[in-house]
PDB file of N, CA and C in Angstrom:
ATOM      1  N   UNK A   1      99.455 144.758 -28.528  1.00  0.00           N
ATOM      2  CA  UNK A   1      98.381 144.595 -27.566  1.00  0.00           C
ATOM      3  C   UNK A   1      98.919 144.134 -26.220  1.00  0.00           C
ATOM      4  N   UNK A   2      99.834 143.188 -26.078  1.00  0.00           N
ATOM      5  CA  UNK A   2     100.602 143.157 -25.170  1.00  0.00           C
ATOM      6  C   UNK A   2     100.886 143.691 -24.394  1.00  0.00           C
ATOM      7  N   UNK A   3     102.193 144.834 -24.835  1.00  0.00           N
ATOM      8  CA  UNK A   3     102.789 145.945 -24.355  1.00  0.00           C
ATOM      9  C   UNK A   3     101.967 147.241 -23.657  1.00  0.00           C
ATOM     10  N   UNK A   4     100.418 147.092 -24.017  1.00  0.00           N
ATOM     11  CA  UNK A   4      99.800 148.431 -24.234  1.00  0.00           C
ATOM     12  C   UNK A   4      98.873 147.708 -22.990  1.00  0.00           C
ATOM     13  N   UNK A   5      98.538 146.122 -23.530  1.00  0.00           N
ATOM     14  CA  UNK A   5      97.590 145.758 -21.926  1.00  0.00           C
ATOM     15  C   UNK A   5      98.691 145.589 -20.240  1.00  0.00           C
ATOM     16  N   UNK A   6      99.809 145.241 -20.601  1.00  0.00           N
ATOM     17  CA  UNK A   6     100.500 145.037 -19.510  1.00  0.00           C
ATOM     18  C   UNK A   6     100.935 146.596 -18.849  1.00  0.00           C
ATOM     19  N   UNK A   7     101.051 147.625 -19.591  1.00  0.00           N
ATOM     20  CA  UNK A   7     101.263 148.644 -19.176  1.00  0.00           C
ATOM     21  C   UNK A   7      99.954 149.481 -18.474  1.00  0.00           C
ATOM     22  N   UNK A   8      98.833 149.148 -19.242  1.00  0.00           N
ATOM     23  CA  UNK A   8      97.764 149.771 -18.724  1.00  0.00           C
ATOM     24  C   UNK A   8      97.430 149.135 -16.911  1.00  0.00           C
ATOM     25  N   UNK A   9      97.860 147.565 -16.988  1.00  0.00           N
ATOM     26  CA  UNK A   9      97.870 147.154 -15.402  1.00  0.00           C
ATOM     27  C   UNK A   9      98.420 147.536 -14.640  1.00  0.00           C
ATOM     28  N   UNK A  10      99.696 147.878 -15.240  1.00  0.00           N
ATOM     29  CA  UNK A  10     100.957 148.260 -14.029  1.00  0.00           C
ATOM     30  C   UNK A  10     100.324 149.787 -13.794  1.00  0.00           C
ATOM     31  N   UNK A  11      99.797 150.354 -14.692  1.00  0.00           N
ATOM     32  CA  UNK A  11      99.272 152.092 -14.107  1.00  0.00           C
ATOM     33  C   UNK A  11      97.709 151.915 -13.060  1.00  0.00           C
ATOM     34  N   UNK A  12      97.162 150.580 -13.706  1.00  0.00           N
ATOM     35  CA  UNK A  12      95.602 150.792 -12.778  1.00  0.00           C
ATOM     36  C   UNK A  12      96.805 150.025 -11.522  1.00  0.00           C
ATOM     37  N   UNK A  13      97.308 149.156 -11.372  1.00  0.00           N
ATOM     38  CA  UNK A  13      97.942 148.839 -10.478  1.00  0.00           C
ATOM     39  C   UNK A  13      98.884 149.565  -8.989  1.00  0.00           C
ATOM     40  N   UNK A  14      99.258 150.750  -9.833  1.00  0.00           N
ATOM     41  CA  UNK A  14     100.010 151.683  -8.947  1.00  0.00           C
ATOM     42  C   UNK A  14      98.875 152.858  -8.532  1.00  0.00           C
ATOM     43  N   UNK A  15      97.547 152.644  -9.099  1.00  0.00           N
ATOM     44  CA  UNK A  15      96.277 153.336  -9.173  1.00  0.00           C
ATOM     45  C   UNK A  15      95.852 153.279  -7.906  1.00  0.00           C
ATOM     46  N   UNK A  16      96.246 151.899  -7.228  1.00  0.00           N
ATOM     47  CA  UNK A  16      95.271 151.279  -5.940  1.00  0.00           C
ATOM     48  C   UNK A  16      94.484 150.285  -6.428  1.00  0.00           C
ATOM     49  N   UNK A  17      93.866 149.814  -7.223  1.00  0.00           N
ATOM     50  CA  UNK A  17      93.169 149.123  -8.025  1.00  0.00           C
ATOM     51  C   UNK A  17      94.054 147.710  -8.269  1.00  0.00           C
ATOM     52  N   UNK A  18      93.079 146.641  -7.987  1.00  0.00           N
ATOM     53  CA  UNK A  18      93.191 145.565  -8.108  1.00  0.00           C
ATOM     54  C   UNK A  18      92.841 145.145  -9.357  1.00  0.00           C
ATOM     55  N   UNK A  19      93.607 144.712 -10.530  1.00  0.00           N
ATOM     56  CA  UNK A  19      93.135 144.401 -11.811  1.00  0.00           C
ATOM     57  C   UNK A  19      94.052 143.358 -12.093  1.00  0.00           C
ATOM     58  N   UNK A  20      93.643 142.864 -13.591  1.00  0.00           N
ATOM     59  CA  UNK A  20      94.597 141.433 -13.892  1.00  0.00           C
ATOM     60  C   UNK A  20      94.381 141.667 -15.657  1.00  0.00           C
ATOM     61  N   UNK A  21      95.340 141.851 -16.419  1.00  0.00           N
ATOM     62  CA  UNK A  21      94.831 141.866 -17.744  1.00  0.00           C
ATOM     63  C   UNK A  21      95.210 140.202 -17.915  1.00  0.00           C
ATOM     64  N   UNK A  22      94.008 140.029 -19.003  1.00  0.00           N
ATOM     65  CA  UNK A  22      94.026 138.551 -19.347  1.00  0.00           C
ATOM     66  C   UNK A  22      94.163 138.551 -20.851  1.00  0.00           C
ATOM     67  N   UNK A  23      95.342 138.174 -21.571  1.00  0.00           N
ATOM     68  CA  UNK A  23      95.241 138.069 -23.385  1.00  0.00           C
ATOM     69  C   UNK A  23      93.926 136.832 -23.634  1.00  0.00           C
ATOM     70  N   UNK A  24      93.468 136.213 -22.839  1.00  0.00           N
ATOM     71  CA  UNK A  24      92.984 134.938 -23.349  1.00  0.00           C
ATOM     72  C   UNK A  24      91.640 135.097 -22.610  1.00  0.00           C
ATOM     73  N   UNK A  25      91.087 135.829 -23.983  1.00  0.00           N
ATOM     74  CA  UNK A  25      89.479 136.664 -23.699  1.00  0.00           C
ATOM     75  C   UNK A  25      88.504 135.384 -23.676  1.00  0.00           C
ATOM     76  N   UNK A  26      88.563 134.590 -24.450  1.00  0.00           N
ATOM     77  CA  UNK A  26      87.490 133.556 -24.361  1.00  0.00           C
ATOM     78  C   UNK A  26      87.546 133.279 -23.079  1.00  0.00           C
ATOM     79  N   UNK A  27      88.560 132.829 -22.140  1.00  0.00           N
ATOM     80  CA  UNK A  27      88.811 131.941 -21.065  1.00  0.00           C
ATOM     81  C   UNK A  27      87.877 133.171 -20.193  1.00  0.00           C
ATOM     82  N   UNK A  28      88.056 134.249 -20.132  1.00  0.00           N
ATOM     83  CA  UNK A  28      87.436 135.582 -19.608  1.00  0.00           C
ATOM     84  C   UNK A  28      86.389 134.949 -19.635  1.00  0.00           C
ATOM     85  N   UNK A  29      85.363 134.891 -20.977  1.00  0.00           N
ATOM     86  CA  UNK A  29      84.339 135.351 -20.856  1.00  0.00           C
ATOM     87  C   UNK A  29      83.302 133.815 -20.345  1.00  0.00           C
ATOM     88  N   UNK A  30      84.214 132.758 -20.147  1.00  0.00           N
ATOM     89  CA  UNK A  30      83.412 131.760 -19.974  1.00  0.00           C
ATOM     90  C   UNK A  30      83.290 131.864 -18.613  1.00  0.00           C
ATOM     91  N   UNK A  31      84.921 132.387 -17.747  1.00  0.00           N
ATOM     92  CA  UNK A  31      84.675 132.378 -16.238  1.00  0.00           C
ATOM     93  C   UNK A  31      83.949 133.461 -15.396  1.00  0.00           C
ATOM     94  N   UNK A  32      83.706 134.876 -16.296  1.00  0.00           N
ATOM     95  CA  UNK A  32      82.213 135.228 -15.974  1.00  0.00           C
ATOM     96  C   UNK A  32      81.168 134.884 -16.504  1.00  0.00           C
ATOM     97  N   UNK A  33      81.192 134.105 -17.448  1.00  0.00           N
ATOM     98  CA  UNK A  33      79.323 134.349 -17.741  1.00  0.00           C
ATOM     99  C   UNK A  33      79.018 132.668 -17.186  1.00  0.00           C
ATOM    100  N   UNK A  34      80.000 132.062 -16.734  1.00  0.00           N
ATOM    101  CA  UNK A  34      79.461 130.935 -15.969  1.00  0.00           C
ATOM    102  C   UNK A  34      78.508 130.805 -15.024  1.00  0.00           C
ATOM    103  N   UNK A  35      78.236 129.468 -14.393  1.00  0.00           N
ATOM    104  CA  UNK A  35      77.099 129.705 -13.643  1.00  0.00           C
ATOM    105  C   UNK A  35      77.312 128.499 -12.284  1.00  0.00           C
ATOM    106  N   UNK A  36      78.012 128.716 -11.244  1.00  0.00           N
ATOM    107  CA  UNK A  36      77.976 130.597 -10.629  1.00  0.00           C
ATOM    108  C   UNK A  36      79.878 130.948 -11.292  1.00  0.00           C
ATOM    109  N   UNK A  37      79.649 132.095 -11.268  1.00  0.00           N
ATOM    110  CA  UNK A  37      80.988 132.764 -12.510  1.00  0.00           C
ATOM    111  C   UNK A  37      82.218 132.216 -11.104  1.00  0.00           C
ATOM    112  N   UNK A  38      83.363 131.980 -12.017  1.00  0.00           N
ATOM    113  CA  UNK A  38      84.548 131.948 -11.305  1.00  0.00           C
ATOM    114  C   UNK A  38      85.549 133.139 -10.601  1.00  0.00           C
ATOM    115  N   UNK A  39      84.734 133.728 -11.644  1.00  0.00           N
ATOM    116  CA  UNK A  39      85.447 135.266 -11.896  1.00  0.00           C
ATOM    117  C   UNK A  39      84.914 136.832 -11.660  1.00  0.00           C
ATOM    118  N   UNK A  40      85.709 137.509 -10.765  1.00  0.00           N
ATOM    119  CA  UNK A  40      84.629 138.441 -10.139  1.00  0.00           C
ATOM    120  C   UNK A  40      85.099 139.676 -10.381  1.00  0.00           C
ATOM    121  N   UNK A  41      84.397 140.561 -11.239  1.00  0.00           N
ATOM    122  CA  UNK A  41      85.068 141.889 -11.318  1.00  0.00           C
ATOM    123  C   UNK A  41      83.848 142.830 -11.401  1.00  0.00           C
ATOM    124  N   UNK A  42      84.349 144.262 -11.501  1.00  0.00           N
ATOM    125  CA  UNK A  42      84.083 146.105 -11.267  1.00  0.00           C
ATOM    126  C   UNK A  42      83.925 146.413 -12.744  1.00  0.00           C
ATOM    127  N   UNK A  43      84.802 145.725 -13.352  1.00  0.00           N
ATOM    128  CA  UNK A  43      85.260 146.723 -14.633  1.00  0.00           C
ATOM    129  C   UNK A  43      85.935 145.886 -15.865  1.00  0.00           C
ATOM    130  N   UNK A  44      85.597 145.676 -17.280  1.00  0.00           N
ATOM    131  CA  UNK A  44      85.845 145.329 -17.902  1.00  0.00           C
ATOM    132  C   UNK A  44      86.875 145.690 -19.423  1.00  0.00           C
ATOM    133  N   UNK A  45      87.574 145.938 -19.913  1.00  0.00           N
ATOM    134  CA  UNK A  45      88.111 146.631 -21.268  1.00  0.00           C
ATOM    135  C   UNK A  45      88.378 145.548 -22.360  1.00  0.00           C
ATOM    136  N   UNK A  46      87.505 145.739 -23.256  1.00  0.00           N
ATOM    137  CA  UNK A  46      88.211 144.887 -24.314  1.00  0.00           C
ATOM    138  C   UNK A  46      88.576 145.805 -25.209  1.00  0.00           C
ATOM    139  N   UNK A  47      89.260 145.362 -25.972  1.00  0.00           N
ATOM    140  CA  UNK A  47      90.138 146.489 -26.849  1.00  0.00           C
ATOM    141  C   UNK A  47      90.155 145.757 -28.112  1.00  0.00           C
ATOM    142  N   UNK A  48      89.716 144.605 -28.628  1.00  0.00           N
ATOM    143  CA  UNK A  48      89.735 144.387 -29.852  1.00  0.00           C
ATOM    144  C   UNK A  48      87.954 143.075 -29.916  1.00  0.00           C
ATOM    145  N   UNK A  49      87.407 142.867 -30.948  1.00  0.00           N
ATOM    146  CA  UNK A  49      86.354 142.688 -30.979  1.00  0.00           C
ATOM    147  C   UNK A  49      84.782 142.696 -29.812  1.00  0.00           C
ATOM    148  N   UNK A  50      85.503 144.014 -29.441  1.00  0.00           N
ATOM    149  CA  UNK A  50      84.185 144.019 -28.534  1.00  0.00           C
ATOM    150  C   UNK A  50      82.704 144.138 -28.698  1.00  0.00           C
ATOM    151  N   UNK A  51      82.000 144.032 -29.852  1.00  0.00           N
ATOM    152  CA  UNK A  51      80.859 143.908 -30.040  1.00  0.00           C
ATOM    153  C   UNK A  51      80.318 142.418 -29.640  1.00  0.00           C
ATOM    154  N   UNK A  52      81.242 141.797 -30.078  1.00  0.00           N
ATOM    155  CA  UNK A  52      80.844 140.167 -30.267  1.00  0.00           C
ATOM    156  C   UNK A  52      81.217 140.011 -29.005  1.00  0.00           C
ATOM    157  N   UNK A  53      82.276 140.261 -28.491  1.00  0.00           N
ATOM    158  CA  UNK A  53      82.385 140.161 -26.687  1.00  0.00           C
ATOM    159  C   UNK A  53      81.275 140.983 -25.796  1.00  0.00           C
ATOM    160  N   UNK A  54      80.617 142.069 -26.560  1.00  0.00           N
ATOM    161  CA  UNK A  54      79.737 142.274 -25.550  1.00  0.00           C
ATOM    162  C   UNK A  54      78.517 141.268 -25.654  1.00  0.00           C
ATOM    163  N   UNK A  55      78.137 140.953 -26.809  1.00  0.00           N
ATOM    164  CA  UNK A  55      77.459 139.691 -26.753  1.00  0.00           C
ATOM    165  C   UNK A  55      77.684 138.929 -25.964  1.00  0.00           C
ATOM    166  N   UNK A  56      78.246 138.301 -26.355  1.00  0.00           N
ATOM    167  CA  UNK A  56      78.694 136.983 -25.160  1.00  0.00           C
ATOM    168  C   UNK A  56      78.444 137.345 -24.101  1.00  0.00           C
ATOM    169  N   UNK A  57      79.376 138.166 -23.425  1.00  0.00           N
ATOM    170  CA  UNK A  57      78.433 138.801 -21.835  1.00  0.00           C
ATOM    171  C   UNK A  57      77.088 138.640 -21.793  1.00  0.00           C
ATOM    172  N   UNK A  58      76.603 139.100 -22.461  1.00  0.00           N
ATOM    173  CA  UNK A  58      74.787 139.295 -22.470  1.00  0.00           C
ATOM    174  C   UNK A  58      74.675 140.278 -21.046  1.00  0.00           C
ATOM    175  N   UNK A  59      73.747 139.358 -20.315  1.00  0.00           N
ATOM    176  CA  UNK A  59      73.112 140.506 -18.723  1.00  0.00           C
ATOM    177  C   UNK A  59      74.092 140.612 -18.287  1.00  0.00           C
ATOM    178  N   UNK A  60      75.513 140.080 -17.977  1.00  0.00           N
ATOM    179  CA  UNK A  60      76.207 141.038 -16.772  1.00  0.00           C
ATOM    180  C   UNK A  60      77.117 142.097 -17.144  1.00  0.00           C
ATOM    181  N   UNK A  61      76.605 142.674 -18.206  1.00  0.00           N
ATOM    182  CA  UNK A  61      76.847 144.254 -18.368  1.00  0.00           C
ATOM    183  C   UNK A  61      76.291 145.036 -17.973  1.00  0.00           C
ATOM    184  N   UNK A  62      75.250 144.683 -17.185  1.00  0.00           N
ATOM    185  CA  UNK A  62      74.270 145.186 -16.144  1.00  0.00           C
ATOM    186  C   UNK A  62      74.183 145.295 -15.002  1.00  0.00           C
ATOM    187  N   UNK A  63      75.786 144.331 -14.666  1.00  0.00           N
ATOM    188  CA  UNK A  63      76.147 144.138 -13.488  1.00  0.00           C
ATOM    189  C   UNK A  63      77.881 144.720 -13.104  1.00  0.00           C
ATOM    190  N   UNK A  64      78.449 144.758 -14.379  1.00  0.00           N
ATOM    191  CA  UNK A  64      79.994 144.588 -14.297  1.00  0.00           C
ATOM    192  C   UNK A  64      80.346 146.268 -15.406  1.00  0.00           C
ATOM    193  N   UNK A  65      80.920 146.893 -15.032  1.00  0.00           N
ATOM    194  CA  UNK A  65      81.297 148.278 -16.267  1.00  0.00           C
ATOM    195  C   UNK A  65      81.838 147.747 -16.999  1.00  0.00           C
ATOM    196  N   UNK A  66      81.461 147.429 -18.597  1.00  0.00           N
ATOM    197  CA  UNK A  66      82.179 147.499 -19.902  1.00  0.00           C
ATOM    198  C   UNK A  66      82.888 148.344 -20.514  1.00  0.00           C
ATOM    199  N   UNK A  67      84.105 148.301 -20.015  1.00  0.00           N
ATOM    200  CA  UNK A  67      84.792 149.824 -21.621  1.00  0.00           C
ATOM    201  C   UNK A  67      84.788 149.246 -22.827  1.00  0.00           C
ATOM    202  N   UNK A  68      84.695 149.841 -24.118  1.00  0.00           N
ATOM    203  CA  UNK A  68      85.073 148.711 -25.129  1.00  0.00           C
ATOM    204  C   UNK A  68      85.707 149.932 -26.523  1.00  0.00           C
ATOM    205  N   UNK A  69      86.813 149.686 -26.882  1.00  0.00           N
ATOM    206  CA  UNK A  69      87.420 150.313 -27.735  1.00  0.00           C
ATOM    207  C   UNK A  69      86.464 150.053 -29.074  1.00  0.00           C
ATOM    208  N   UNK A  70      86.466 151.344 -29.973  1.00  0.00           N
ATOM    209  CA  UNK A  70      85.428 151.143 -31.083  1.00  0.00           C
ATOM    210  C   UNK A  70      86.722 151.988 -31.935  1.00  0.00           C
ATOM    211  N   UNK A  71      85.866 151.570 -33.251  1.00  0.00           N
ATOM    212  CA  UNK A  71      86.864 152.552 -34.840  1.00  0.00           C
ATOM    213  C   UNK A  71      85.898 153.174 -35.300  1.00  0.00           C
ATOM    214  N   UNK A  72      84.820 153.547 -34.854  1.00  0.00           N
ATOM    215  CA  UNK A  72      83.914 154.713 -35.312  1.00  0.00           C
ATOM    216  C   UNK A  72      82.100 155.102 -35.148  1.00  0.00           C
ATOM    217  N   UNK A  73      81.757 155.650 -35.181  1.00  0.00           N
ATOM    218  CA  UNK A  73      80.447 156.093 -34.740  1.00  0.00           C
ATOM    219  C   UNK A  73      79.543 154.642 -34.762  1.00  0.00           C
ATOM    220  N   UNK A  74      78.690 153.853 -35.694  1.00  0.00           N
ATOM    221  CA  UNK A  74      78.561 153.436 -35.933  1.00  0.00           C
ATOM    222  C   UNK A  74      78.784 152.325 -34.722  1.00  0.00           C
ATOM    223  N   UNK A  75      80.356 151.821 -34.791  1.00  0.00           N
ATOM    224  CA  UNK A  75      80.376 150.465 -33.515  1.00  0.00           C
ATOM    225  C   UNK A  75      80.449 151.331 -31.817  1.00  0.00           C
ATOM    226  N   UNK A  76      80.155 152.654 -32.244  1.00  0.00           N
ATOM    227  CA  UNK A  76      80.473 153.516 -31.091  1.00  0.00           C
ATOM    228  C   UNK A  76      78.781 153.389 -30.420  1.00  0.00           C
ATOM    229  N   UNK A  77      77.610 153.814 -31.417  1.00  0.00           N
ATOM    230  CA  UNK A  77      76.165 153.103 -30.820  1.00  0.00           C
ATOM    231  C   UNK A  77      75.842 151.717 -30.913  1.00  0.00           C
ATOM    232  N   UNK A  78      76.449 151.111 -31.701  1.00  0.00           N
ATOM    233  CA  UNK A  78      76.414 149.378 -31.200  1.00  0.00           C
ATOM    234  C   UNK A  78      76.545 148.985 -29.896  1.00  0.00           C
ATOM    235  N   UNK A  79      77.722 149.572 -29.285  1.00  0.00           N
ATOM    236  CA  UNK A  79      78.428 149.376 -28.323  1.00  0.00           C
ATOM    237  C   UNK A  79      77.301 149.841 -27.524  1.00  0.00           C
ATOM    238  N   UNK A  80      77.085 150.679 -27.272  1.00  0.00           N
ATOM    239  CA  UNK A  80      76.349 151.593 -25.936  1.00  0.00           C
ATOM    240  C   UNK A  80      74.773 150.674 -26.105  1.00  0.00           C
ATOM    241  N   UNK A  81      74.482 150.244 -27.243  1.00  0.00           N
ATOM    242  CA  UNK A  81      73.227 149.547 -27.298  1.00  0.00           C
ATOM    243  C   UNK A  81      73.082 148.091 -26.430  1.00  0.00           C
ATOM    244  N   UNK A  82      74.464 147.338 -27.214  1.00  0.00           N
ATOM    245  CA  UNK A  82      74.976 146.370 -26.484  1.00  0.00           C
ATOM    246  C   UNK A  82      75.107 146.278 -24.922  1.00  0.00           C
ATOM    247  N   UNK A  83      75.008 146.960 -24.379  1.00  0.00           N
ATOM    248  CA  UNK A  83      75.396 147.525 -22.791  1.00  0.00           C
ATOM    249  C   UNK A  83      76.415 147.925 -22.514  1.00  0.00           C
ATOM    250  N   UNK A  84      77.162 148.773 -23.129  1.00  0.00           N
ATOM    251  CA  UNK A  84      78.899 149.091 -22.677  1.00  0.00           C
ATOM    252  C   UNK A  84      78.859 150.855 -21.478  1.00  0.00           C
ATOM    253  N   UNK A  85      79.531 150.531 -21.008  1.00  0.00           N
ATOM    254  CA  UNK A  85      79.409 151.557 -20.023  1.00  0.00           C
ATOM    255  C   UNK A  85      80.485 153.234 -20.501  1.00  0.00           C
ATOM    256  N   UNK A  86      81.303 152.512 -21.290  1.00  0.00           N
ATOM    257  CA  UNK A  86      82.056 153.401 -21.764  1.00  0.00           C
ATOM    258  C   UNK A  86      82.270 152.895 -22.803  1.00  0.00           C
ATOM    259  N   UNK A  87      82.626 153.977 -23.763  1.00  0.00           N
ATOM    260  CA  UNK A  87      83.842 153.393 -24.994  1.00  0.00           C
ATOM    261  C   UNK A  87      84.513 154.637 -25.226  1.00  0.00           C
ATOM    262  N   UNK A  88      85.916 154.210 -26.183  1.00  0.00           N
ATOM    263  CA  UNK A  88      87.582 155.013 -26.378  1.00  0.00           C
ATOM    264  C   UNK A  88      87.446 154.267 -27.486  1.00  0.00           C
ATOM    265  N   UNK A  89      88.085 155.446 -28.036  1.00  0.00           N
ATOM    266  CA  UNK A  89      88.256 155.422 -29.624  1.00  0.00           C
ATOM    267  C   UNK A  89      89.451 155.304 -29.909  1.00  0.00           C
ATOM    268  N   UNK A  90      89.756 153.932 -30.587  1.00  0.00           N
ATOM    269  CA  UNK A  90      90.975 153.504 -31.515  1.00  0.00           C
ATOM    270  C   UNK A  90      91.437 154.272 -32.410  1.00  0.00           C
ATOM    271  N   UNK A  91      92.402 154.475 -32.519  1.00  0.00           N
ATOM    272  CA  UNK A  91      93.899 154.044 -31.294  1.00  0.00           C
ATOM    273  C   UNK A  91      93.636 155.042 -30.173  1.00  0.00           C
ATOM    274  N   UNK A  92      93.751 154.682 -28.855  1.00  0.00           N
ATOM    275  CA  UNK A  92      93.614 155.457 -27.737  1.00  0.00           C
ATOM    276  C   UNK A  92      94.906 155.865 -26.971  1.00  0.00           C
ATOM    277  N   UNK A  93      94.824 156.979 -26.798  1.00  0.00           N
ATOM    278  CA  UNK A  93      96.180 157.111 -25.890  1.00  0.00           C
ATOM    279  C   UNK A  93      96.465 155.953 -24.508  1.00  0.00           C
ATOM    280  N   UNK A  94      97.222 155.775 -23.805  1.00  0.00           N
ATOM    281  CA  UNK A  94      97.184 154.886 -22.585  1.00  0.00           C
ATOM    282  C   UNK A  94      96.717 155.768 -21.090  1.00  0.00           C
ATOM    283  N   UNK A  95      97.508 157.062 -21.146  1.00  0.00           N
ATOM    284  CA  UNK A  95      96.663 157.710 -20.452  1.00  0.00           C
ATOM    285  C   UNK A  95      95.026 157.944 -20.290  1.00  0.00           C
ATOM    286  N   UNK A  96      94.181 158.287 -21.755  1.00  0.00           N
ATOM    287  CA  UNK A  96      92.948 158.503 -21.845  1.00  0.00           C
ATOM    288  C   UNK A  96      92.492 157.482 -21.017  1.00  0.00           C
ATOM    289  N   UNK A  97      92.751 156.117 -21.885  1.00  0.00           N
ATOM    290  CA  UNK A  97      91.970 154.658 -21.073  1.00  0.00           C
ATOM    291  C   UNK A  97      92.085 154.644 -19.954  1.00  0.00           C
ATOM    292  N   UNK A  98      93.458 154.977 -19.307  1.00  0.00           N
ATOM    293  CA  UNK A  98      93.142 154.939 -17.858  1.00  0.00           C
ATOM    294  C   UNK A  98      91.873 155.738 -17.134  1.00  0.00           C
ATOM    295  N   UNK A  99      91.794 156.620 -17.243  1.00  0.00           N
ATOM    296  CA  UNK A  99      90.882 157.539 -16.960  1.00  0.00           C
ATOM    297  C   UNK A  99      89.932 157.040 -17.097  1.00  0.00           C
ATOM    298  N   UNK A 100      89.215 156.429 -18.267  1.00  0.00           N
ATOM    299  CA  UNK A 100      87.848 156.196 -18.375  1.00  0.00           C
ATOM    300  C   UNK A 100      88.165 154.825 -17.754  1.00  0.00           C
ATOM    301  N   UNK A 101      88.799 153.972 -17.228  1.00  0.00           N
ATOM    302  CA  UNK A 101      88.787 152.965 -16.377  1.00  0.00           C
ATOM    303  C   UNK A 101      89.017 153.260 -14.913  1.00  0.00           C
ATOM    304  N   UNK A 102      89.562 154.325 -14.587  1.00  0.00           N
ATOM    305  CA  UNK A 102      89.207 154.769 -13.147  1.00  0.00           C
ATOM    306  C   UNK A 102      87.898 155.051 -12.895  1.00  0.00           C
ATOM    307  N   UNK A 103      87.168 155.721 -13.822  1.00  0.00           N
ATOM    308  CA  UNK A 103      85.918 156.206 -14.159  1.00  0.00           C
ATOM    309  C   UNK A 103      84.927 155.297 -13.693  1.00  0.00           C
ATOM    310  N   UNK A 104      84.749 153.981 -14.443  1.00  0.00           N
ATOM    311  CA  UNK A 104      84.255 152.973 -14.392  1.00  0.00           C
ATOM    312  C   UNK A 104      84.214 152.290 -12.940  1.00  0.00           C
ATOM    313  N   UNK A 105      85.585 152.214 -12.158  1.00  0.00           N
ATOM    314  CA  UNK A 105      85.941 151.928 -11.097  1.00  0.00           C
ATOM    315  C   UNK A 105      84.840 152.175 -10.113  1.00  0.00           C
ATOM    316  N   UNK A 106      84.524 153.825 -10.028  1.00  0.00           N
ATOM    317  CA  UNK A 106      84.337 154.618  -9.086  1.00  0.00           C
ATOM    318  C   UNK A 106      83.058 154.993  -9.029  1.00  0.00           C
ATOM    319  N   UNK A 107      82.511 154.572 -10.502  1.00  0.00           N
ATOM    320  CA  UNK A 107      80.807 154.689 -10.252  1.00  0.00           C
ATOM    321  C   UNK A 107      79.794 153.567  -9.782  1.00  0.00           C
TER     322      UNK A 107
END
């Protein structure tokens, strides 16, 4: 997860895109869903329990693009119910994700 989030920055990075991958999702989700948030972003990817992370968000998936990696149909309409703006299906290439995170970017 490491290797695969630090690489995905260095490509949105050479993208033009200002991004920051963070391993330490809780700390994420407290400094946006704070009040007023610390933390200000376009675009979101979680790549491993994102149902329960889209929870936590609650409303500012209404405000912020969610990608969220899923393992099958099922957490694939969870997700979109939840508010996710996109989802990529595990295991995802690194190229694909980029794409649907430029995607996200630009709408």
């Amino acid at each position: 997860a490491e290797k695969t989030g630090q690489a995905v920055e260095n490509l949105m990075k050479e993208r033009g895109f200002a991004c920051r991958w963070d391993p330490n999702t809780e700390q994420s989700i407290a400094a946006l869903t704070c009040e007023p948030p610390s933390l200000h972003t376009q675009v979101i990817f979680i790549s491993s329990g994102g149902l329960d992370l889209l929870k936590k968000l609650g409303p500012i998936t209404r405000l912020v693009n969610v990608v969220v990696a899923v393992s099958n149909e099922d957490e694939l309409a969870a997700a979109f119910d939840a508010g996710a703006f996109d989802c990529v299906e595990k295991p995802c290439k690194v190229a694909t994700l980029v794409k649907r995170l430029e995607r996200a970017f630009e709408f």
